[in-house]
PDB file of N, CA and C in Angstrom:
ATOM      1  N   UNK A   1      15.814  38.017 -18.367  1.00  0.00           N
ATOM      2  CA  UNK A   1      15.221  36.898 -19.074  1.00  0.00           C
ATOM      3  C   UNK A   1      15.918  35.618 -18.614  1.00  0.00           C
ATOM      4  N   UNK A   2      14.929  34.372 -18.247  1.00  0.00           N
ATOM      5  CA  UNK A   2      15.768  33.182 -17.711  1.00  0.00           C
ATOM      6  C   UNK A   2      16.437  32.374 -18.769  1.00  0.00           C
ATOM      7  N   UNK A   3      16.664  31.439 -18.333  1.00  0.00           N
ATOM      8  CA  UNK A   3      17.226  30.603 -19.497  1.00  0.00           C
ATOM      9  C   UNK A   3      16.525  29.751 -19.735  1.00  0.00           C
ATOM     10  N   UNK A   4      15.679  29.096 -21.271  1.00  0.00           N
ATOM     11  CA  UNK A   4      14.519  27.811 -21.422  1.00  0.00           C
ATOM     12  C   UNK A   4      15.619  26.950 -22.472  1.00  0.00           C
ATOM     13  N   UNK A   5      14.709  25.564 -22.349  1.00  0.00           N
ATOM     14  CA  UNK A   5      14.740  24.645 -22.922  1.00  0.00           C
ATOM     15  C   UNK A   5      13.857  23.662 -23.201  1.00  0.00           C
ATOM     16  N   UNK A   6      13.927  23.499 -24.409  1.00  0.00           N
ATOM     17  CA  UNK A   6      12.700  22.928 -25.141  1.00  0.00           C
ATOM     18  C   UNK A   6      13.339  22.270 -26.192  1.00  0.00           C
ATOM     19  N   UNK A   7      13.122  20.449 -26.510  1.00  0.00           N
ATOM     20  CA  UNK A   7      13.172  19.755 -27.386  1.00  0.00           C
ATOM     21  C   UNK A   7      12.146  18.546 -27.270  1.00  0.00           C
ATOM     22  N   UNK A   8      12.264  18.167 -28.482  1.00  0.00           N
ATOM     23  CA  UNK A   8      10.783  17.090 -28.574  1.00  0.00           C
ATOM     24  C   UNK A   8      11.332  15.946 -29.740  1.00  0.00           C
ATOM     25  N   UNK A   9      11.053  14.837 -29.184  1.00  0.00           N
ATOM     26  CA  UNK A   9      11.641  13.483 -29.902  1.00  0.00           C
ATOM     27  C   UNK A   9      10.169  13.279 -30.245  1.00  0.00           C
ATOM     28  N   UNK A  10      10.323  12.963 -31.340  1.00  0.00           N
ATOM     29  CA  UNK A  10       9.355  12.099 -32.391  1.00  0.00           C
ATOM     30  C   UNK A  10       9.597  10.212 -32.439  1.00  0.00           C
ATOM     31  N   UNK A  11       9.033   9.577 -31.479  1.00  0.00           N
ATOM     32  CA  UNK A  11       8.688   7.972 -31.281  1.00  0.00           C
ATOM     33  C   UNK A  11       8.066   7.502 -32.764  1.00  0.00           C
ATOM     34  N   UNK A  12       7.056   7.867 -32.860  1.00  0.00           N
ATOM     35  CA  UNK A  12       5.898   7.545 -33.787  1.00  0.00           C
ATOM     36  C   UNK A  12       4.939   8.473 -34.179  1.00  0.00           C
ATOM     37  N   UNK A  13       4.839   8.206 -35.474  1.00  0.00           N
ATOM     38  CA  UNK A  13       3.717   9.339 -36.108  1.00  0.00           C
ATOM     39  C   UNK A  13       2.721   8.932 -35.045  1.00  0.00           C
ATOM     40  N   UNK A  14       2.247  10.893 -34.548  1.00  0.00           N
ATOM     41  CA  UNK A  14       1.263  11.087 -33.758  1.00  0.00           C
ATOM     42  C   UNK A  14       1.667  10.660 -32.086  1.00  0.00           C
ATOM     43  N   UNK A  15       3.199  10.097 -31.767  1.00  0.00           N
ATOM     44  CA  UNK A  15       3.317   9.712 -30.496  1.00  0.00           C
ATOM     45  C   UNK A  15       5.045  10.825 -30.036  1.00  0.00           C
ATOM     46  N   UNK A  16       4.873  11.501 -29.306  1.00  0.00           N
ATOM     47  CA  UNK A  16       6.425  12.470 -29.297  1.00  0.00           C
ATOM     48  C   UNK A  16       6.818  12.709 -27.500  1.00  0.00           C
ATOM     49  N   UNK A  17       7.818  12.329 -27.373  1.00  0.00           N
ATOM     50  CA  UNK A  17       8.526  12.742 -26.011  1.00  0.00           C
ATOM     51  C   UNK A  17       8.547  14.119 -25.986  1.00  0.00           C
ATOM     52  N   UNK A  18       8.405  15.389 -25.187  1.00  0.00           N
ATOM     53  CA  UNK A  18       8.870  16.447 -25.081  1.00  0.00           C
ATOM     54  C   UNK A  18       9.674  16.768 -23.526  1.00  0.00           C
ATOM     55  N   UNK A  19      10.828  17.225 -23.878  1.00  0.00           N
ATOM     56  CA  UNK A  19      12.020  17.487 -22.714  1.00  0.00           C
ATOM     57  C   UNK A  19      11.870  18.879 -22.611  1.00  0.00           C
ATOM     58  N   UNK A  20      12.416  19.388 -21.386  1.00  0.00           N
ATOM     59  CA  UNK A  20      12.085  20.661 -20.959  1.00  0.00           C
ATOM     60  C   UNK A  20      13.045  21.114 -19.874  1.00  0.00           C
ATOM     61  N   UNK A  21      13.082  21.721 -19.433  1.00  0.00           N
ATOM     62  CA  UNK A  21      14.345  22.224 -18.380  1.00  0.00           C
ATOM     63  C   UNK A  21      13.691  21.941 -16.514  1.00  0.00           C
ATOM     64  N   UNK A  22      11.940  21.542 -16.946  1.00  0.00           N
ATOM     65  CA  UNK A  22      11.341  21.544 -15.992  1.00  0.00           C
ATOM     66  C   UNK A  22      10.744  19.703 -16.051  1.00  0.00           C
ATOM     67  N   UNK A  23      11.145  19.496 -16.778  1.00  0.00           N
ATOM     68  CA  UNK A  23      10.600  17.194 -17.086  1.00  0.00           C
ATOM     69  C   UNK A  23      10.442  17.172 -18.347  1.00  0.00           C
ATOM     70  N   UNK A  24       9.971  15.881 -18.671  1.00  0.00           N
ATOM     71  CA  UNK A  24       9.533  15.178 -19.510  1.00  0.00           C
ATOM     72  C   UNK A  24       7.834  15.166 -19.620  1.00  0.00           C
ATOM     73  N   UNK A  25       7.848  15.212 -20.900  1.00  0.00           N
ATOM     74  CA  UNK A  25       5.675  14.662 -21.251  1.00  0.00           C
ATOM     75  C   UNK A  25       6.211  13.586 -22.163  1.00  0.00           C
ATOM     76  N   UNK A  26       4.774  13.257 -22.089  1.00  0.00           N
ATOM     77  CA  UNK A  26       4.370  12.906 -23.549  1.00  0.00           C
ATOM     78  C   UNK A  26       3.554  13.030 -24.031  1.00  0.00           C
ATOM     79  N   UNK A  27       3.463  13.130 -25.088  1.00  0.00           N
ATOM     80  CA  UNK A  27       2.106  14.024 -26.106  1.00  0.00           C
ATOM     81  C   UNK A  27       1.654  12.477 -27.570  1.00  0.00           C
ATOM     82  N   UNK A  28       0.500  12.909 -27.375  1.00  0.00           N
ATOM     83  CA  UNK A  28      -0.231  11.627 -28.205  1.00  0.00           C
ATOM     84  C   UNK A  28      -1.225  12.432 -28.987  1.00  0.00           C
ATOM     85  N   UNK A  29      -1.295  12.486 -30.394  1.00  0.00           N
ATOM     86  CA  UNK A  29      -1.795  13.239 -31.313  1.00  0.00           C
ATOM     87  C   UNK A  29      -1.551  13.481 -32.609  1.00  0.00           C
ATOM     88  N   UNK A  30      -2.035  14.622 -33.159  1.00  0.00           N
ATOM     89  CA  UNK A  30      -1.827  15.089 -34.177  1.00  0.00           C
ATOM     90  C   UNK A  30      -1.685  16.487 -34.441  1.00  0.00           C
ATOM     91  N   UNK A  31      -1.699  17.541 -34.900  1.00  0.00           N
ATOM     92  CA  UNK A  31      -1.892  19.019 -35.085  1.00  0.00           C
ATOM     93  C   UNK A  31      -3.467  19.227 -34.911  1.00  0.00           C
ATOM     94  N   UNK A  32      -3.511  19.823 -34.082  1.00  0.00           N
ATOM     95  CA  UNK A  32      -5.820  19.785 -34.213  1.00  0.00           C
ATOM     96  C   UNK A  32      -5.766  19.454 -33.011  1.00  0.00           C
ATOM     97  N   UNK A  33      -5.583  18.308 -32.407  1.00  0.00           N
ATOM     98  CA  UNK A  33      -6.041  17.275 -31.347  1.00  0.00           C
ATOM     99  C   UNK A  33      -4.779  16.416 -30.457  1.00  0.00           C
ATOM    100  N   UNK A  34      -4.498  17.207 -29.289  1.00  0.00           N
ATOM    101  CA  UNK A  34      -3.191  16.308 -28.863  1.00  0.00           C
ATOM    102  C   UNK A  34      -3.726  15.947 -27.561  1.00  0.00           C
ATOM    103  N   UNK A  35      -2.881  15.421 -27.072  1.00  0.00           N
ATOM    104  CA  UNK A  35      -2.865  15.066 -25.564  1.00  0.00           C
ATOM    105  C   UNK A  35      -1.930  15.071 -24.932  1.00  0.00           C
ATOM    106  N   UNK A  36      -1.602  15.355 -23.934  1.00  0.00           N
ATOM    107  CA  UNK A  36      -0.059  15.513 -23.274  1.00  0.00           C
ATOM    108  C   UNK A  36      -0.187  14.836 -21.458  1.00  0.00           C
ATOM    109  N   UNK A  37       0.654  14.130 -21.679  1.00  0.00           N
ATOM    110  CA  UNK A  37       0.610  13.511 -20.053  1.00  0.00           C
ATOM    111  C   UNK A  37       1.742  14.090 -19.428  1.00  0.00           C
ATOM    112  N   UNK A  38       1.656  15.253 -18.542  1.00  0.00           N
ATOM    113  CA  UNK A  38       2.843  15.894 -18.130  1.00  0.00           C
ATOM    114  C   UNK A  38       2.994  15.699 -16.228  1.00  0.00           C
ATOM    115  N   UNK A  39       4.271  15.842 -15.378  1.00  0.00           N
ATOM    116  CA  UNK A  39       3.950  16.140 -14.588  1.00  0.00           C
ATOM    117  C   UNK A  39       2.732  17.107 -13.685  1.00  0.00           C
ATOM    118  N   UNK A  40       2.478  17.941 -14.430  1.00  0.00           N
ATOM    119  CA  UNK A  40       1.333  19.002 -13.697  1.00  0.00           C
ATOM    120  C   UNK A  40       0.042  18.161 -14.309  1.00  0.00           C
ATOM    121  N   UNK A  41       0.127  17.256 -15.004  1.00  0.00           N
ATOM    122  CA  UNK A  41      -1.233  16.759 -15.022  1.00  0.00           C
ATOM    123  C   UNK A  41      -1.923  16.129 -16.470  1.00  0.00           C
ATOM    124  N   UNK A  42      -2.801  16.350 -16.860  1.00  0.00           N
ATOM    125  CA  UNK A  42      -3.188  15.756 -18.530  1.00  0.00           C
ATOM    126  C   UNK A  42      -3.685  16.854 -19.284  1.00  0.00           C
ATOM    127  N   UNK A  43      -2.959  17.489 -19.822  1.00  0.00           N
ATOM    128  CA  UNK A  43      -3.595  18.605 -21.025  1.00  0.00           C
ATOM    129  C   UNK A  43      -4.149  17.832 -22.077  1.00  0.00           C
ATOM    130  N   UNK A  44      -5.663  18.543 -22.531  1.00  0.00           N
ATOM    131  CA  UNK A  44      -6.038  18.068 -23.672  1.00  0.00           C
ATOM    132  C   UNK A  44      -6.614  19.566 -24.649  1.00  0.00           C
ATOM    133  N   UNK A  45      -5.684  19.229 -25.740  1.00  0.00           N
ATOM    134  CA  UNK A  45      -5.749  20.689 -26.672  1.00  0.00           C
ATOM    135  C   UNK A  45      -6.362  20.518 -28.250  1.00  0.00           C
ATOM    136  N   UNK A  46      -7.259  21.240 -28.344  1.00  0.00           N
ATOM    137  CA  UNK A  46      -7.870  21.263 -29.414  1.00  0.00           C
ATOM    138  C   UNK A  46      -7.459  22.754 -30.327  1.00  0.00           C
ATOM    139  N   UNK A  47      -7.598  22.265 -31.642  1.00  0.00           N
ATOM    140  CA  UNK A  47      -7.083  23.915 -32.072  1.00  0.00           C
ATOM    141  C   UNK A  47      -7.716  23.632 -33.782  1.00  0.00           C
ATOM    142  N   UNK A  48      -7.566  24.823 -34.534  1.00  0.00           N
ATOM    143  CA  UNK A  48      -7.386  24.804 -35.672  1.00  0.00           C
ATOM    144  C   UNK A  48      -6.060  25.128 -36.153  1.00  0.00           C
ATOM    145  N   UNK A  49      -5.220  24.124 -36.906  1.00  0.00           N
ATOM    146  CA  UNK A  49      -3.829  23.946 -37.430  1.00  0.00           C
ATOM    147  C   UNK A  49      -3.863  25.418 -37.818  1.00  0.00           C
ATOM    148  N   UNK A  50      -2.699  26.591 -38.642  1.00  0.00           N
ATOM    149  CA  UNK A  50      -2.766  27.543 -39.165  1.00  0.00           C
ATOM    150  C   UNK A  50      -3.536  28.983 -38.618  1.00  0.00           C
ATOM    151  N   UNK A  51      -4.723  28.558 -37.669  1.00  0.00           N
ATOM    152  CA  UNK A  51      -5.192  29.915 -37.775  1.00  0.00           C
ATOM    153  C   UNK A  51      -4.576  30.738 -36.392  1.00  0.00           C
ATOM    154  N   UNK A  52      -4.075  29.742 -35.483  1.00  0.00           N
ATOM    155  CA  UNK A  52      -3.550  30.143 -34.018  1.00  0.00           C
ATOM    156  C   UNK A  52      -5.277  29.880 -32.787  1.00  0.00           C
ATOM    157  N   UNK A  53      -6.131  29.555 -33.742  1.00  0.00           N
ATOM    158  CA  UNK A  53      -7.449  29.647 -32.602  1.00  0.00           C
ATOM    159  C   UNK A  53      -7.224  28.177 -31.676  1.00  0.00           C
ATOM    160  N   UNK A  54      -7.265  27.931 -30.246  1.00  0.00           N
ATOM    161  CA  UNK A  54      -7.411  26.714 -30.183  1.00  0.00           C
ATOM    162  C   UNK A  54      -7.988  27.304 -28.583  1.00  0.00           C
ATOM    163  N   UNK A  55      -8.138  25.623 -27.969  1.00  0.00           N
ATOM    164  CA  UNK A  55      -8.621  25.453 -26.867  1.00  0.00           C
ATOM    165  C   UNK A  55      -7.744  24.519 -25.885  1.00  0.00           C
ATOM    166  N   UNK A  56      -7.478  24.541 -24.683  1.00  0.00           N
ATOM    167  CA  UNK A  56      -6.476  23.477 -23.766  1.00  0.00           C
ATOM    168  C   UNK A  56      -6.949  23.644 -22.401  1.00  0.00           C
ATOM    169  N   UNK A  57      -7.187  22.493 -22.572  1.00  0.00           N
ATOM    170  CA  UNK A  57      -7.711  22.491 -20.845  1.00  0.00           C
ATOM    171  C   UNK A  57      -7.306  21.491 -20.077  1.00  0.00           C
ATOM    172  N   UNK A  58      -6.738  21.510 -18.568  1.00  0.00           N
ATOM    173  CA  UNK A  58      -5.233  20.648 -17.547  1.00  0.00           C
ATOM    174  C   UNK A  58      -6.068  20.167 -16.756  1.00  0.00           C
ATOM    175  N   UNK A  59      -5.930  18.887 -16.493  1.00  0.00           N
ATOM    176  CA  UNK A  59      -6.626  18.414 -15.628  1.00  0.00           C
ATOM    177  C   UNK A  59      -5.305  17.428 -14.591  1.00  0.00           C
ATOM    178  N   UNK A  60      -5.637  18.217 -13.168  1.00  0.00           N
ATOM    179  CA  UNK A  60      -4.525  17.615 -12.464  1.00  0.00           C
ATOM    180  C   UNK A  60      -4.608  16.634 -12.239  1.00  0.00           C
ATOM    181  N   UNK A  61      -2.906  15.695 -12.121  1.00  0.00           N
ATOM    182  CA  UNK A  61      -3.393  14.721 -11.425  1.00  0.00           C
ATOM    183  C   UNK A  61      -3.869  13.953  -9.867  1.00  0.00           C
ATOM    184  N   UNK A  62      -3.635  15.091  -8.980  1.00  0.00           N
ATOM    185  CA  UNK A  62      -4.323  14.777  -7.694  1.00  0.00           C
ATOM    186  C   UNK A  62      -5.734  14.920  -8.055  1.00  0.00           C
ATOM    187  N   UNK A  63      -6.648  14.126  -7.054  1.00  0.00           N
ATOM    188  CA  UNK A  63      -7.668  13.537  -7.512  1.00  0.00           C
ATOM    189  C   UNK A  63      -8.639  14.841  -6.335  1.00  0.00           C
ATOM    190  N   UNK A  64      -9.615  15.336  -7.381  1.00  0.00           N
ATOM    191  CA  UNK A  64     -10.465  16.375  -7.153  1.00  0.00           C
ATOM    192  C   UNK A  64     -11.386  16.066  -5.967  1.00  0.00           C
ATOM    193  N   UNK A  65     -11.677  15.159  -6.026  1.00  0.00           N
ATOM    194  CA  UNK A  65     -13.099  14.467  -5.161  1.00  0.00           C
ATOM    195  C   UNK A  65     -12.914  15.498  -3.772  1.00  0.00           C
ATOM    196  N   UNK A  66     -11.543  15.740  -2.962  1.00  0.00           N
ATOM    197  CA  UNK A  66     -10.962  16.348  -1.285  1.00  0.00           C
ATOM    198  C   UNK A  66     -11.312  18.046  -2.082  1.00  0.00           C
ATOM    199  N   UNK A  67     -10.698  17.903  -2.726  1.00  0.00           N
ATOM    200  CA  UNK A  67     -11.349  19.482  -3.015  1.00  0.00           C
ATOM    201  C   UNK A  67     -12.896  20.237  -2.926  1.00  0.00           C
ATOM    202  N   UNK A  68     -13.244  19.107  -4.140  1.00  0.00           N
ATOM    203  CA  UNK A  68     -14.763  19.146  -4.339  1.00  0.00           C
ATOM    204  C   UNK A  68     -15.439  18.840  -3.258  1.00  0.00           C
ATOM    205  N   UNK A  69     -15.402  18.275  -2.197  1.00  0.00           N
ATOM    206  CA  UNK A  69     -15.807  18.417  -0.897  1.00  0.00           C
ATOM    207  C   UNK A  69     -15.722  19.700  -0.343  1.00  0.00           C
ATOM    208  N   UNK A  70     -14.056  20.290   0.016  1.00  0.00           N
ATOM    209  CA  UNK A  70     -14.090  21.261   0.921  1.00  0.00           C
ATOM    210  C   UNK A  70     -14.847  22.225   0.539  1.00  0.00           C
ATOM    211  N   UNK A  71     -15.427  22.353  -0.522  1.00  0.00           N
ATOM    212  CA  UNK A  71     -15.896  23.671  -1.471  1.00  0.00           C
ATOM    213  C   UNK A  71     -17.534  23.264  -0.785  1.00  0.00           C
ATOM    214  N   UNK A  72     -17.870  22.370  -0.969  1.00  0.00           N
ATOM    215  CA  UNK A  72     -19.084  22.066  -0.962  1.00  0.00           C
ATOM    216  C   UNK A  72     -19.256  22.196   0.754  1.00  0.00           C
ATOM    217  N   UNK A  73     -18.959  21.584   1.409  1.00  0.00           N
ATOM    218  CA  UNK A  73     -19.108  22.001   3.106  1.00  0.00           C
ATOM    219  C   UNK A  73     -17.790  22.500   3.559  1.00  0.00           C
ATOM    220  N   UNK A  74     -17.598  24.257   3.750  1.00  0.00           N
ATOM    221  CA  UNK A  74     -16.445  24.035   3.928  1.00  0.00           C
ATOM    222  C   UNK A  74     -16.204  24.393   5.491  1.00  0.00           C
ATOM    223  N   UNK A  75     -17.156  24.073   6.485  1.00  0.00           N
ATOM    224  CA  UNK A  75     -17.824  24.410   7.909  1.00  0.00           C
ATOM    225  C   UNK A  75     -17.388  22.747   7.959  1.00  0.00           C
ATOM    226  N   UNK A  76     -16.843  21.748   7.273  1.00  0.00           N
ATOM    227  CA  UNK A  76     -16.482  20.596   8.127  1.00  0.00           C
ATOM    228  C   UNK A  76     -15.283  20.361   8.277  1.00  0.00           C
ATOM    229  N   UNK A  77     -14.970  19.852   9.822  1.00  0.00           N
ATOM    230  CA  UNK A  77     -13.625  19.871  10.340  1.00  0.00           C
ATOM    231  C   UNK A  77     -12.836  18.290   9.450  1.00  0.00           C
ATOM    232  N   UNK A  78     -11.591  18.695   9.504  1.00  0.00           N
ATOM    233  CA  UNK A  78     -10.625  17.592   9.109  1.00  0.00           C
ATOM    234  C   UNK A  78     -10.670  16.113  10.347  1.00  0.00           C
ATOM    235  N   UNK A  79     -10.495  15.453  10.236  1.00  0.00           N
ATOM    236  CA  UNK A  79      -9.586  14.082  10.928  1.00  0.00           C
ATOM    237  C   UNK A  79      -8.681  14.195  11.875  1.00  0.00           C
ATOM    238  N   UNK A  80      -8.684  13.815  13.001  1.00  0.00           N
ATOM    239  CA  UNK A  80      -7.737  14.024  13.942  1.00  0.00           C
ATOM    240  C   UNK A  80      -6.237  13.892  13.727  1.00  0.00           C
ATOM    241  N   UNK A  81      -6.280  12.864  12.784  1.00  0.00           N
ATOM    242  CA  UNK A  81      -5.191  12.384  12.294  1.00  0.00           C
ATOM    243  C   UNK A  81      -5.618  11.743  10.995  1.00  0.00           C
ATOM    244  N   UNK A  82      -5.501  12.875   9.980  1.00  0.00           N
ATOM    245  CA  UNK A  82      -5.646  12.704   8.097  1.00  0.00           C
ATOM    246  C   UNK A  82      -4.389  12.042   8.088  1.00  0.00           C
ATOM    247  N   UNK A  83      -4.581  10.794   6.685  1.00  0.00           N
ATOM    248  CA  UNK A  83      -3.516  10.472   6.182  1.00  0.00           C
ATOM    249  C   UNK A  83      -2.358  11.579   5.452  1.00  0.00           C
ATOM    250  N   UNK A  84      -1.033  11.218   5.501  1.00  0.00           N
ATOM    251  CA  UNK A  84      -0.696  12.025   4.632  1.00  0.00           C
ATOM    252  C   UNK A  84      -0.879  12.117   3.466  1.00  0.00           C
ATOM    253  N   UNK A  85      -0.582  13.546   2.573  1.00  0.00           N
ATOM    254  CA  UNK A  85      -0.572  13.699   1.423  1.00  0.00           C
ATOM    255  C   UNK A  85      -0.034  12.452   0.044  1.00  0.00           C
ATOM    256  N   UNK A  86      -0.258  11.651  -0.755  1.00  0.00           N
ATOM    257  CA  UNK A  86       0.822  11.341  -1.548  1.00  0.00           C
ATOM    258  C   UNK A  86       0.818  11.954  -2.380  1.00  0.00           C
ATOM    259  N   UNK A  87       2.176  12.069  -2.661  1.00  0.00           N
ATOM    260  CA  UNK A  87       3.115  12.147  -3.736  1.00  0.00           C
ATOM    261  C   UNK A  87       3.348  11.441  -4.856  1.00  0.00           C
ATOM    262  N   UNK A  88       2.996  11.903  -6.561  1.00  0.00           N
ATOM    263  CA  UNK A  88       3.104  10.956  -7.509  1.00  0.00           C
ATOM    264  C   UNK A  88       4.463  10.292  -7.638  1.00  0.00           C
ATOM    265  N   UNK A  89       4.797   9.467  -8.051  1.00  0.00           N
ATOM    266  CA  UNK A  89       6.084   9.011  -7.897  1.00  0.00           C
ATOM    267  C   UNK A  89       6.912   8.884  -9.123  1.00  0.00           C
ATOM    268  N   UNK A  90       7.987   9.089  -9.263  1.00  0.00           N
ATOM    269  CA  UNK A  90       8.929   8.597 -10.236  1.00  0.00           C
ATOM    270  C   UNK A  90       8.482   7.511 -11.376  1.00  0.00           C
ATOM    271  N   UNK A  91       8.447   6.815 -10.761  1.00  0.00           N
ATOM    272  CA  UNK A  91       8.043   5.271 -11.369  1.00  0.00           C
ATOM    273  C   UNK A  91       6.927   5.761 -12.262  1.00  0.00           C
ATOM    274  N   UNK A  92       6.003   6.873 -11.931  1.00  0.00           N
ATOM    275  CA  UNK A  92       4.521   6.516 -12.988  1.00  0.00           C
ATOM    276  C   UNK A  92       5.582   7.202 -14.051  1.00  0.00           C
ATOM    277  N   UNK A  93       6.263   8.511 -14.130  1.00  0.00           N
ATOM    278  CA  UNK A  93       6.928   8.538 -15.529  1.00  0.00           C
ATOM    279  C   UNK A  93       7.716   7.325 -15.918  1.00  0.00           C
ATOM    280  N   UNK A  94       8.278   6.729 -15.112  1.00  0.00           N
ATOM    281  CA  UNK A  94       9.659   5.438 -15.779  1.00  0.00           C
ATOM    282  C   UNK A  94       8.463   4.750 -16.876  1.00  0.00           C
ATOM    283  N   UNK A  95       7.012   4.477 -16.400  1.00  0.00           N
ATOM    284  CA  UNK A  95       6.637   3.509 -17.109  1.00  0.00           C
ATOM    285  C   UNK A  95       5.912   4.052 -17.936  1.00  0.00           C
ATOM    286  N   UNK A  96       5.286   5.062 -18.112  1.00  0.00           N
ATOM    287  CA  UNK A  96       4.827   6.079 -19.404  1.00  0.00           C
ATOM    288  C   UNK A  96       6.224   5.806 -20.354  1.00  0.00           C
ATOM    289  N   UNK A  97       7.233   6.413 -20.404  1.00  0.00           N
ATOM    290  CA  UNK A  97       8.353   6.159 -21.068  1.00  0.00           C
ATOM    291  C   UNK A  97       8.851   4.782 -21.659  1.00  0.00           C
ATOM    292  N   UNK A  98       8.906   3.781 -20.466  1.00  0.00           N
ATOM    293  CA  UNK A  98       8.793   2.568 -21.230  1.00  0.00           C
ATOM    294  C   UNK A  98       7.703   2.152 -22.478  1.00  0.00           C
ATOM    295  N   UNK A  99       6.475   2.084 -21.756  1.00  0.00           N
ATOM    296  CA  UNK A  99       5.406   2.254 -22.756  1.00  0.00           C
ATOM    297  C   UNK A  99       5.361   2.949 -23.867  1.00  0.00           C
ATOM    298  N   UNK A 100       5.477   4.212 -23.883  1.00  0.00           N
ATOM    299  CA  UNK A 100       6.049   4.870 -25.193  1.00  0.00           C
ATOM    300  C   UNK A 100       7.240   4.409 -26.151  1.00  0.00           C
ATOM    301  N   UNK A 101       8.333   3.587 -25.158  1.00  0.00           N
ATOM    302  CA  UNK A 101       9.663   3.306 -25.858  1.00  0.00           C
ATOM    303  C   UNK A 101       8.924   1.881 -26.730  1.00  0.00           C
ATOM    304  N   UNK A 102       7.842   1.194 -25.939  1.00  0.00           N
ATOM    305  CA  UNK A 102       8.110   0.141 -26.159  1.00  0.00           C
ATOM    306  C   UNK A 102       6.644   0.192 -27.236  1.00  0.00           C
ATOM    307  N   UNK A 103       5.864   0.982 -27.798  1.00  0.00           N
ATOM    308  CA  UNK A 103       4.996   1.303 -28.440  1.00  0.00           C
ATOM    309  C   UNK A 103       5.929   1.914 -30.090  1.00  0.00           C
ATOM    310  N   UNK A 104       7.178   2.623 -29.686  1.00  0.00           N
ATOM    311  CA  UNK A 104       7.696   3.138 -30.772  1.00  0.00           C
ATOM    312  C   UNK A 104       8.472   1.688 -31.844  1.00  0.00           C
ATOM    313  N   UNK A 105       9.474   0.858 -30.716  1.00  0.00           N
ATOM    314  CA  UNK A 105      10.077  -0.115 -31.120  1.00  0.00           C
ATOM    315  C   UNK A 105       9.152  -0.849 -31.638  1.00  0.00           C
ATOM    316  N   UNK A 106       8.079  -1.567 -31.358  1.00  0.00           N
ATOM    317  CA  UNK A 106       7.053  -2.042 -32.136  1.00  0.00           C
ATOM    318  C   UNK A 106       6.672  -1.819 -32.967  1.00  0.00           C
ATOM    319  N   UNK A 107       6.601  -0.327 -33.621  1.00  0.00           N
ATOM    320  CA  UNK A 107       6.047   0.810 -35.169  1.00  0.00           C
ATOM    321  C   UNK A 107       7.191   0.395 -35.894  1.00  0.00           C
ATOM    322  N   UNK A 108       8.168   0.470 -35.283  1.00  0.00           N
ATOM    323  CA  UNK A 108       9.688   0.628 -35.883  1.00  0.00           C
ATOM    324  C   UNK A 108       9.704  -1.053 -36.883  1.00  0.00           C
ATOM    325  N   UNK A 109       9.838  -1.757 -36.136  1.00  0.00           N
ATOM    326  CA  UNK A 109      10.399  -3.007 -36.721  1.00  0.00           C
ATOM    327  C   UNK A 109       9.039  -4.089 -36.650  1.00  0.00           C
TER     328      UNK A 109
END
């Protein structure tokens, strides 16, 4: 068995940081209806509080459109020279976090 970690800061009713051994989210919601902006992408989870029934579905954040192509013709050749891949960067969490910090300090005072 590995070793986990899991804690979750509460900003603002309905707004919560969650830490992990693998990053940071953040989750915007309530019990029923959340949202989570995580590295792997945007979960959006629906449930009924108490009964355990719910629904969650991830939507990545690399952008589908290169996929949804190759699927659709996949008999067409690439670019002699495709751009490279990017990479999400650091910075889009720094400023989710700010935003959140700076959404909580505002509730606060």
């Amino acid at each position: 068995m590995g070793f986990r970690y899991r804690s979750s800061i509460r900003l603002a009713r309905g707004l919560r940081i969650n830490l992990s051994k693998s990053g940071a989210s953040l989750s915007v919601g309530r019990p029923g209806a959340t949202v989570n902006f995580g590295k792997r992408g945007v979960r959006t989870m629906v449930g009924l509080p108490g009964t355990g029934i719910s629904y969650s579905e991830t939507k990545p954040w690399r952008h589908q459109a290169a996929l949804e192509t190759r699927e659709s013709f996949p008999n067409l050749t690439p670019a002699a020279n495709p751009a490279p891949a990017r990479r999400s960067s650091g910075l889009v969490w720094l400023a989710l976090l700010g935003f959140a910090i700076g959404i909580a300090a505002a509730l606060i005072w």
